[in-house]
N, C-alpha and C. Protein backbone atom coordinates (compact mmCIF):
# COMPACT_ATOMS: atom_id res chain seq x y z
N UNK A 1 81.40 -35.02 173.70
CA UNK A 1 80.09 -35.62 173.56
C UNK A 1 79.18 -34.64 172.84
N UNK A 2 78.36 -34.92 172.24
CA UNK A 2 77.48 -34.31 171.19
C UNK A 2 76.04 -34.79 171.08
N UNK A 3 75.06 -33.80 170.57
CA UNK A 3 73.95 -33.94 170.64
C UNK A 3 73.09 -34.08 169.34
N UNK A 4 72.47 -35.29 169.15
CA UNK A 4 72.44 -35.99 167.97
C UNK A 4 70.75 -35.67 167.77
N UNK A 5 69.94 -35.20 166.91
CA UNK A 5 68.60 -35.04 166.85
C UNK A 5 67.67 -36.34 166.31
N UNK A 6 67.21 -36.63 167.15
CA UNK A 6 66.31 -37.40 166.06
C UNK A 6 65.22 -36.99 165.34
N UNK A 7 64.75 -35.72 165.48
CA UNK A 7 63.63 -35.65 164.57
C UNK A 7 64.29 -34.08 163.77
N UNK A 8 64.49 -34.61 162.04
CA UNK A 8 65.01 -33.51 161.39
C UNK A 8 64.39 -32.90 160.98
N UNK A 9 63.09 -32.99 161.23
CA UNK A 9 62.10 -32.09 159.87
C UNK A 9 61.00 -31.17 161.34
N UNK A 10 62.10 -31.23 162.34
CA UNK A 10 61.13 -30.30 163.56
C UNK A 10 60.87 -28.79 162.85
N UNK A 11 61.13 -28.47 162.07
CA UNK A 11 60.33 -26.78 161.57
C UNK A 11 59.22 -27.15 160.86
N UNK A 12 58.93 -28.31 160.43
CA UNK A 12 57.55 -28.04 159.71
C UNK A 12 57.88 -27.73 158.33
N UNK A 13 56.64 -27.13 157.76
CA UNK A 13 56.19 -26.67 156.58
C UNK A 13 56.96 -25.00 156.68
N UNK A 14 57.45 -24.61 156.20
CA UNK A 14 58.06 -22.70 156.38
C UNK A 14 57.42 -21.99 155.72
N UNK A 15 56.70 -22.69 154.29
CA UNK A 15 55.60 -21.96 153.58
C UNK A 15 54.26 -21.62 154.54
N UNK A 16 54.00 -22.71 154.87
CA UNK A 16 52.42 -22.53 155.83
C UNK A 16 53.02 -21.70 157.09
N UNK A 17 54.13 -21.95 157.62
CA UNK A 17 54.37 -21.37 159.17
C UNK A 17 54.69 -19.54 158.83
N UNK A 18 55.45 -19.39 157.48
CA UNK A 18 56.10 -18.11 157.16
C UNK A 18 54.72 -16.98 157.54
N UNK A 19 53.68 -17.09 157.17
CA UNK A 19 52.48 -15.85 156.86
C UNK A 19 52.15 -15.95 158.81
N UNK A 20 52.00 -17.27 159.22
CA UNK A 20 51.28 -17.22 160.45
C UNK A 20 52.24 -16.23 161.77
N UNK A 21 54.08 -16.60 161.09
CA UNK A 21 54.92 -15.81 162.06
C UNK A 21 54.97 -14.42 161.66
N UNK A 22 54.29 -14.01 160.50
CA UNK A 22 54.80 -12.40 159.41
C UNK A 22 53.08 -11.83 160.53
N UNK A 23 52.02 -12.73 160.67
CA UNK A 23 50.61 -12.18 161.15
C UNK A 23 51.26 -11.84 163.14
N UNK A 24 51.65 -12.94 163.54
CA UNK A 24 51.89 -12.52 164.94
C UNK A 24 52.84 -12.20 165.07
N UNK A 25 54.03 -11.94 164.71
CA UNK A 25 55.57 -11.24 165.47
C UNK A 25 55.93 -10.22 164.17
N UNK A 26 56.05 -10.19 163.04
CA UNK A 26 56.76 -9.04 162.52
C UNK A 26 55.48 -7.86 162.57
N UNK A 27 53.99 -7.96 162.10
CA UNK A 27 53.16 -7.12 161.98
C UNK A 27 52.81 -6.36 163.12
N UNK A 28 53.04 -6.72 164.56
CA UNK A 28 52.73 -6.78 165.51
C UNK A 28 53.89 -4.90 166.10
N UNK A 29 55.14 -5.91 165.61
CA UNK A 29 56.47 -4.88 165.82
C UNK A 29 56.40 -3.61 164.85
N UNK A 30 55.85 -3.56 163.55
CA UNK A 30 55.77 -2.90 162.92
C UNK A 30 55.05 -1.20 163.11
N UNK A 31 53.44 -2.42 163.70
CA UNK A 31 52.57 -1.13 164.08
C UNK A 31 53.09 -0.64 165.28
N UNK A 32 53.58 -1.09 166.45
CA UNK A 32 54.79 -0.70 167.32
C UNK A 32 55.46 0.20 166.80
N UNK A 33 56.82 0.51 165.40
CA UNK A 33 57.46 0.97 165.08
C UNK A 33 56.82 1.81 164.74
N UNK A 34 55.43 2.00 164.34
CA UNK A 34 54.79 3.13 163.30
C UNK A 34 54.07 4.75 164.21
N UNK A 35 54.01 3.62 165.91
CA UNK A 35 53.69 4.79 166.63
C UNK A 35 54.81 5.56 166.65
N UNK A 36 56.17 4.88 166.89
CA UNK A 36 57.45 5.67 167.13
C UNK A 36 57.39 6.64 165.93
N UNK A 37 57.42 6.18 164.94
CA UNK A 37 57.40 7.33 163.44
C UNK A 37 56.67 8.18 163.78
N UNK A 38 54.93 7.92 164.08
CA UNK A 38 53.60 9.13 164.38
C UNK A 38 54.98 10.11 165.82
N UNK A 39 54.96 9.55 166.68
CA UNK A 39 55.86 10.15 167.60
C UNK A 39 57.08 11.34 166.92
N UNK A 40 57.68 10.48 166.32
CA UNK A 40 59.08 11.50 165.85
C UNK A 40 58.15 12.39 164.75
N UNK A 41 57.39 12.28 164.36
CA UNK A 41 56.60 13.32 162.86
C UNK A 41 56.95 13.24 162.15
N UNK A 42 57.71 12.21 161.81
CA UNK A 42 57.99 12.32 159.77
C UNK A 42 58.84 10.72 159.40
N UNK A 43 59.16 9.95 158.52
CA UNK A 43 58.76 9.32 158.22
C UNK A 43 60.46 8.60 158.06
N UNK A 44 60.15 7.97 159.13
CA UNK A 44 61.83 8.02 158.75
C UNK A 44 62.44 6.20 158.79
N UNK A 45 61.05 5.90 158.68
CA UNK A 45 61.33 4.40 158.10
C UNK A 45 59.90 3.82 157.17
N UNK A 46 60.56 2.94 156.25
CA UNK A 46 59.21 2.53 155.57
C UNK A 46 59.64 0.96 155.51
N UNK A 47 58.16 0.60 155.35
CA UNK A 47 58.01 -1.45 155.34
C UNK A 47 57.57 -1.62 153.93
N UNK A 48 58.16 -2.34 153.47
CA UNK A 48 57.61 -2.95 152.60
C UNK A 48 56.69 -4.27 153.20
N UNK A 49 55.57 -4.73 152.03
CA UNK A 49 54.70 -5.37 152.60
C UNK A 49 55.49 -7.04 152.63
N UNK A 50 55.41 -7.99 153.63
CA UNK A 50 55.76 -9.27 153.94
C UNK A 50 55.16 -10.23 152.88
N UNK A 51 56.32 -11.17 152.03
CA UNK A 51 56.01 -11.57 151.24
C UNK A 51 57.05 -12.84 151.61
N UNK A 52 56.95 -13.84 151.21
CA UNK A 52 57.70 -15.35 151.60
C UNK A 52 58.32 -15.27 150.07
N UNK A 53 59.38 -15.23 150.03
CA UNK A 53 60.42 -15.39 148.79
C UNK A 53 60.29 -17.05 147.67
């Protein structure tokens, strides 16, 4: 038995949703990651800035 969706277009828009998930969950982890860097003293990862392909 299997599970059949009826609604296919449940993600939305990915253009409009992409910036709003890059503002609350990746930017969020980042400045997170950046204390760890200030912590270790030197620079041992870099971000490039979030851009939707």
């Amino acid at each position: 038995m299997g599970i059949i969706l009826n609604n296919t277009g449940g993600l939305g828009d990915v253009e409009k949703a992409a910036p709003v998930f890059a503002y609350n969950e990746i930017e969020p982890l980042q400045e997170r990651m950046k204390e760890l860097i200030d912590w270790l003293g030197g620079e041992v990862i870099r971000f490039k800035p979030y851009a939707v392909p």
